[in-house]
Protein backbone atom coordinates (compact mmCIF):
# COMPACT_ATOMS: atom_id res chain seq x y z
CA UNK A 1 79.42 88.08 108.01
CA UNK A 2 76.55 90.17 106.34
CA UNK A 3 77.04 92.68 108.69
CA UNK A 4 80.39 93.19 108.29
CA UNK A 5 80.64 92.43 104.87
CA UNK A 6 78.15 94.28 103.50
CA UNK A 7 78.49 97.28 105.78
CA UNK A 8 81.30 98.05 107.03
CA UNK A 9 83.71 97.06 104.26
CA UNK A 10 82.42 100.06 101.63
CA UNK A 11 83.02 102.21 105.26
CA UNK A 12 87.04 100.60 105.99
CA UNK A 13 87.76 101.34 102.49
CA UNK A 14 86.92 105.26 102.66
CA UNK A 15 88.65 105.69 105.64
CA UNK A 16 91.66 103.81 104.49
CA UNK A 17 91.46 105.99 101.04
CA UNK A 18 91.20 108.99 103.07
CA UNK A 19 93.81 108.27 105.35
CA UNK A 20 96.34 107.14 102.81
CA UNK A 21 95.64 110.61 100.67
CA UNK A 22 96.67 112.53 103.70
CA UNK A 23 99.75 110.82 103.92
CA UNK A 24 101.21 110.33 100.13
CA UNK A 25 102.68 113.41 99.39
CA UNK A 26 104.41 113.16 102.94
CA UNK A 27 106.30 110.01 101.66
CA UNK A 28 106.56 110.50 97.94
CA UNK A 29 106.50 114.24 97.48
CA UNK A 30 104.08 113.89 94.92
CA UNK A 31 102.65 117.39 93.93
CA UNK A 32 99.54 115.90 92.55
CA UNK A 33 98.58 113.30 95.00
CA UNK A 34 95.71 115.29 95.94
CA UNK A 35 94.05 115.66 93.02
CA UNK A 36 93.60 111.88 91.89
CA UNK A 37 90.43 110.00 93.56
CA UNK A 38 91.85 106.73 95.34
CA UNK A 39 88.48 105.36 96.77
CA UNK A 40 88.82 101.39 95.96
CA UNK A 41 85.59 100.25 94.80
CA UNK A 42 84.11 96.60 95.91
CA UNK A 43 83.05 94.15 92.62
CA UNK A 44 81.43 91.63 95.17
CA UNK A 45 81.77 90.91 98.77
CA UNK A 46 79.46 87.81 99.52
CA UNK A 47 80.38 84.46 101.76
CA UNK A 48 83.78 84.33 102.63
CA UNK A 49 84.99 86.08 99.80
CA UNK A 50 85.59 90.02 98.18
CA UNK A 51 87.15 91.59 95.05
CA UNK A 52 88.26 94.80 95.55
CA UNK A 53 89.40 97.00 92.16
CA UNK A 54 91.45 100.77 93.14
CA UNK A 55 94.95 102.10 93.45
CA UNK A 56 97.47 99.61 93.37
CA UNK A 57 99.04 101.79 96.42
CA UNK A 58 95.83 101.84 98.52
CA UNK A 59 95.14 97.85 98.57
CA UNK A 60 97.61 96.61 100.32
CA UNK A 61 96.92 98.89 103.28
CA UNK A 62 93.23 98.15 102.39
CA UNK A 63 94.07 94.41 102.85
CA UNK A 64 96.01 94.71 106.51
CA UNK A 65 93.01 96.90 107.89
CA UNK A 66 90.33 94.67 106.69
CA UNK A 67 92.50 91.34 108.37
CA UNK A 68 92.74 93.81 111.38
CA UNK A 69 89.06 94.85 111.70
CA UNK A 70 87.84 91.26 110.86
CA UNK A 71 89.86 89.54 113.46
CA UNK A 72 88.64 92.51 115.78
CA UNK A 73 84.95 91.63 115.15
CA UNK A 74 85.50 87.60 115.33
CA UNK A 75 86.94 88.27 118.36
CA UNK A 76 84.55 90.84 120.27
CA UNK A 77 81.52 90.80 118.07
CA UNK A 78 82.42 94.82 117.47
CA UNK A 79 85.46 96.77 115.53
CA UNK A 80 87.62 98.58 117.73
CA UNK A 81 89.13 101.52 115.85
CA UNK A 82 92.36 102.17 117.86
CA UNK A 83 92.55 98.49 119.37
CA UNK A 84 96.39 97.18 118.53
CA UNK A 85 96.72 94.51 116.04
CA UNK A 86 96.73 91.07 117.77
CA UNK A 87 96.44 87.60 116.84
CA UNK A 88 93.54 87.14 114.68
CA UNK A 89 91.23 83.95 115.69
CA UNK A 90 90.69 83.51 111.72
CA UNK A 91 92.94 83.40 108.74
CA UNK A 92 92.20 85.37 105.93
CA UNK A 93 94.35 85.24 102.88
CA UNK A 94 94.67 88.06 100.52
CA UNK A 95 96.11 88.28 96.72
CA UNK A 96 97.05 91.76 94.88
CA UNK A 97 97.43 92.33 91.33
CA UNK A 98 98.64 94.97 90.11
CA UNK A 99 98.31 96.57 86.71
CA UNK A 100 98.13 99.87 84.19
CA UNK A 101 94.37 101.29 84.79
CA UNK A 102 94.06 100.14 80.61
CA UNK A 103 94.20 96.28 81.27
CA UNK A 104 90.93 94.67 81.02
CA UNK A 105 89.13 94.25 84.28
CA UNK A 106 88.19 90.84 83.34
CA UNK A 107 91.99 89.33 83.05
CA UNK A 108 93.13 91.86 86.00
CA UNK A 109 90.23 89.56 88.31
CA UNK A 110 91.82 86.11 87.15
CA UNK A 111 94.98 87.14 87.70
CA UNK A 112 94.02 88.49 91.32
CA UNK A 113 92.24 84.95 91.96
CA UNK A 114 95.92 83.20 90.69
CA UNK A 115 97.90 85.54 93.31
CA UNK A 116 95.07 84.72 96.01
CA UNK A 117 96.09 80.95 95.18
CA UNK A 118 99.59 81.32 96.10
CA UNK A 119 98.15 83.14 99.38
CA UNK A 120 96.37 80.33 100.26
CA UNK A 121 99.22 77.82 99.40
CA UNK A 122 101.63 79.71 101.71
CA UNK A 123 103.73 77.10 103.73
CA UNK A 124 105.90 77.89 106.57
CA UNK A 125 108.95 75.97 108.60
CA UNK A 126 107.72 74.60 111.76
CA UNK A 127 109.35 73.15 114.47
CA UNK A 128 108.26 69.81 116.63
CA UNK A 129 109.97 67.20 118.47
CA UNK A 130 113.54 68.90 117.63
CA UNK A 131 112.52 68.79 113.82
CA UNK A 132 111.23 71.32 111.37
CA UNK A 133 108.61 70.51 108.36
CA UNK A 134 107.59 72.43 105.70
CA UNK A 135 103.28 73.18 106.09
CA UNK A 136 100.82 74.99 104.58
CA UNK A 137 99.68 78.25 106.96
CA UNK A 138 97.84 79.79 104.80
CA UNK A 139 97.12 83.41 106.40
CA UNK A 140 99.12 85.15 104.37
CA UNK A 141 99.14 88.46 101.50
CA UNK A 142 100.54 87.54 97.95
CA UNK A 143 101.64 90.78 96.15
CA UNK A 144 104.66 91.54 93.33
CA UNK A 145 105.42 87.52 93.35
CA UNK A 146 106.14 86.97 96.62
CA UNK A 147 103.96 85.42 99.65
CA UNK A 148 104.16 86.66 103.07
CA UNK A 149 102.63 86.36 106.53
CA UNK A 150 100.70 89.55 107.40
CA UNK A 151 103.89 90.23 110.11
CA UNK A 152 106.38 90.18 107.81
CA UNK A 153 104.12 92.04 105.28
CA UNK A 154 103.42 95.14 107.38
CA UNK A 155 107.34 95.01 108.08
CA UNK A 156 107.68 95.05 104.22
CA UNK A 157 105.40 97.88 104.23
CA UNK A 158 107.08 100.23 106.93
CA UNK A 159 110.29 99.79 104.73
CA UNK A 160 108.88 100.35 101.19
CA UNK A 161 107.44 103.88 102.84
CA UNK A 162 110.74 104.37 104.36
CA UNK A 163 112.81 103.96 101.47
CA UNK A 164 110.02 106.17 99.13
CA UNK A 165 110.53 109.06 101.65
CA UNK A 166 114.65 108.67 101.90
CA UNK A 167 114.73 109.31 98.05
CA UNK A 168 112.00 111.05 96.99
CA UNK A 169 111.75 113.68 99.79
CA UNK A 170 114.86 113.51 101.88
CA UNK A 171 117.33 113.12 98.70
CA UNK A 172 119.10 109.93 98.76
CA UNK A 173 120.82 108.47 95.67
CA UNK A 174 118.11 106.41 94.00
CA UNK A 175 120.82 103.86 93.11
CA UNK A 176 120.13 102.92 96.93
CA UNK A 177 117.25 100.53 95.77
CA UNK A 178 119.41 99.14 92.74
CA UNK A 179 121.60 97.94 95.46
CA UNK A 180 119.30 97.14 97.81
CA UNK A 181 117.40 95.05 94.75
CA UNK A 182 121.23 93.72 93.51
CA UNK A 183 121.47 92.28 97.37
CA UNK A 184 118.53 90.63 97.66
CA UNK A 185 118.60 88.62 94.28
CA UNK A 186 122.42 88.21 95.61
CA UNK A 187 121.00 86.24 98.92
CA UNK A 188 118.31 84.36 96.22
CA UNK A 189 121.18 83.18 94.57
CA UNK A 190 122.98 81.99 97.40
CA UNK A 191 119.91 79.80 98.17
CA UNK A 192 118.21 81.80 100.99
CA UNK A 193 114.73 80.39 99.62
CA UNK A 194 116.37 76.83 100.30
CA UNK A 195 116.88 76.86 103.99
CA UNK A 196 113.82 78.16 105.79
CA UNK A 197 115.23 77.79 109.20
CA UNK A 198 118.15 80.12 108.96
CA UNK A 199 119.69 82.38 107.18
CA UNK A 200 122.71 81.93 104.50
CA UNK A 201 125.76 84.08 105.10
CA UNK A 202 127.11 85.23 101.66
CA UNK A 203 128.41 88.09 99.05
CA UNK A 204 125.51 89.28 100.09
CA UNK A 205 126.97 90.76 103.60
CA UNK A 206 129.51 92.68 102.54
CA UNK A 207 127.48 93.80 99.27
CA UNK A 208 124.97 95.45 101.77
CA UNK A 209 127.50 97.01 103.92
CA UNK A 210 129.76 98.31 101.73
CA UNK A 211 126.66 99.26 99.44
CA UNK A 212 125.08 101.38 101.84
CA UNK A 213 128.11 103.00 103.31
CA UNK A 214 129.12 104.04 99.58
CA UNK A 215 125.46 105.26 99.33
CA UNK A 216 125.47 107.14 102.60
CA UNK A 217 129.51 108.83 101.42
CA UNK A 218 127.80 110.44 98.30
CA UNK A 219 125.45 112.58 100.46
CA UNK A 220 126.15 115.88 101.57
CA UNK A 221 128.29 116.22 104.68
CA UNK A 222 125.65 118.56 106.23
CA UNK A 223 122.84 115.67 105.69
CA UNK A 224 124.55 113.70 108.21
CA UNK A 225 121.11 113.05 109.86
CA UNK A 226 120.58 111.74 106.01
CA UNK A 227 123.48 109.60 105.95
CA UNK A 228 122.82 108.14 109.12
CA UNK A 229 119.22 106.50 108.47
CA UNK A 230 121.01 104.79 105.02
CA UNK A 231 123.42 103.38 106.99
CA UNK A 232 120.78 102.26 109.65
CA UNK A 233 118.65 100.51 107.15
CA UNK A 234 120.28 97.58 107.78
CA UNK A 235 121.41 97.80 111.58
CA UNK A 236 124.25 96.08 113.43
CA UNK A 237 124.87 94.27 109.71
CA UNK A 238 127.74 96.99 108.93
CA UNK A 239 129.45 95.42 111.94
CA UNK A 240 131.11 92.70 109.44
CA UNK A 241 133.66 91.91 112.61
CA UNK A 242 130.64 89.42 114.16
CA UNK A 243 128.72 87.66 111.76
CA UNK A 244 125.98 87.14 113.85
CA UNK A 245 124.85 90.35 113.39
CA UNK A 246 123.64 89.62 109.50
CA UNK A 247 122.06 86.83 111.09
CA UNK A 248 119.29 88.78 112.82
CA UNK A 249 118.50 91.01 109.91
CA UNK A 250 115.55 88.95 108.49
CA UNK A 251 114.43 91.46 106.54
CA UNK A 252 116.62 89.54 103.78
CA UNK A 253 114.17 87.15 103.56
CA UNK A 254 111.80 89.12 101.50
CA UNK A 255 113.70 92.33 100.75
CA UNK A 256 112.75 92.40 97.06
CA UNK A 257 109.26 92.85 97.72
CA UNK A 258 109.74 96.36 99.93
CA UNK A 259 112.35 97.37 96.94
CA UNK A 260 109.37 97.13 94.15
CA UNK A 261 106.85 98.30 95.82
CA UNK A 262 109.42 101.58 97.11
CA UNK A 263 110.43 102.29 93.38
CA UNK A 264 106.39 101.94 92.23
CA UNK A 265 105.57 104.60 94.46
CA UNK A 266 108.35 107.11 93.45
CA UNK A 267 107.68 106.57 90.09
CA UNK A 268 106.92 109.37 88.00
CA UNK A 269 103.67 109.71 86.31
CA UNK A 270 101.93 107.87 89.28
């Protein structure tokens, strides 16, 4: 734990830092990207525990590669750089807190050890003997009030850099993450929190197809590559004729939390 801990932790976080600075301007056409230093620097890293303080837009990427290269050295005493991400043998549970580089580092750390909390109290619906429980799980990344499990959180992730590049380098109408935002507190409403083992059919349906097909009509007829990718954000759920179609699109689950994180990186001023 030394080892890794102590060593290659300061070494995951510069490549991470580097990595992600090659990549920013590519997804939020960001002019000045290059010119702001995004190393994350580690408080303390002792035990079984770390507290990391840098860019609110490098940690969470930070987080998934440390989970990856941890589980990677648990499992073959060594990190394998280009090894896929499998299964790790050990949970780790992760909490971000994000605030304005003036906030005192002192309340920034208790707040990051309140978010780690609702990490570790992550439950999940589990099936056994033909009935489902609610149990804790822990093993899961806490960021912008909501809990995930590190799946659906690099899912979250792919979508939040999706939607940054759609509006702030390809051109689509920002309103596309009010509506996106409008339909996911729309599915809250209808009590999608409530009933863990399926999905709730709802305004929210037709306020996502309809949404995104008014979204993808405003662009320019000779974007239609543009106009496509809006209307394939949310897959076969346009095709309103078989509602079973909005049942696979699970992403509604935690939609809000790709939406923030989306208009955070597209915001100007950094």
């Amino acid at each position: 734990l030394n080892l890794f801990f102590e060593g290659w932790l300061n070494e995951i976080c510069q490549q991470v830092a580097s990595e992600w600075q090659a990549r920013v301007q590519a997804v939020t056409k960001d002019d000045t990207a290059d010119q702001r230093t995004k190393l994350p620097y580690v408080i303390y890293a002792g035990g079984d525990d770390l507290l990391i303080v840098g860019p609110w837009d490098v940690l969470p990427i930070l987080a998934q590669r440390i989970r990856r290269d941890l589980g990677s050295y648990a499992r073959q005493g060594f990190v394998a750089g280009n090894a896929p991400a499998r299964e790790s043998p050990i949970t780790m549970s992760a909490g971000i807190f994000a605030e304005t580089a003036l906030f005192p580092l002192y309340q920034a750390a208790d707040q990051a050890g309140a978010v780690l909390e609702s990490a570790k109290r992550r439950k999940a619906y589990r099936r056994k003997w033909g009935t489902g429980e609610w149990v804790t799980v822990k093993d899961g990344v806490s960021m912008f009030g909501m809990t995930l499990g590190w799946a659906e959180f690099a899912q979250a992730e792919k979508l939040a850099l999706e939607l940054a590049r759609l509006i702030a380098v390809e051109g689509a109408p920002h309103a596309l993450l009010h509506l996106l935002a409008d339909v996911a507190l729309e599915y809250t409403q209808a009590g999608g929190n409530l009933t863990p083992d399926r999905l709730v059919y709802g305004r929210w349906m037709p306020l996502l197809a309809y949404g995104l097909k008014r979204m993808a009509g405003r662009v320019s007829p000779a974007r239609s590559d543009l106009a496509h990718r809006i209307l394939g954000l949310a897959g076969e759920t346009l095709d309103l004729t078989r509602v079973d179609h909005a049942a696979q699109w699970h992403t509604i689950r935690f939609l809000s939390l790709p939406v923030r994180w989306a208009e955070f990186l597209i915001r100007k001023g950094g």
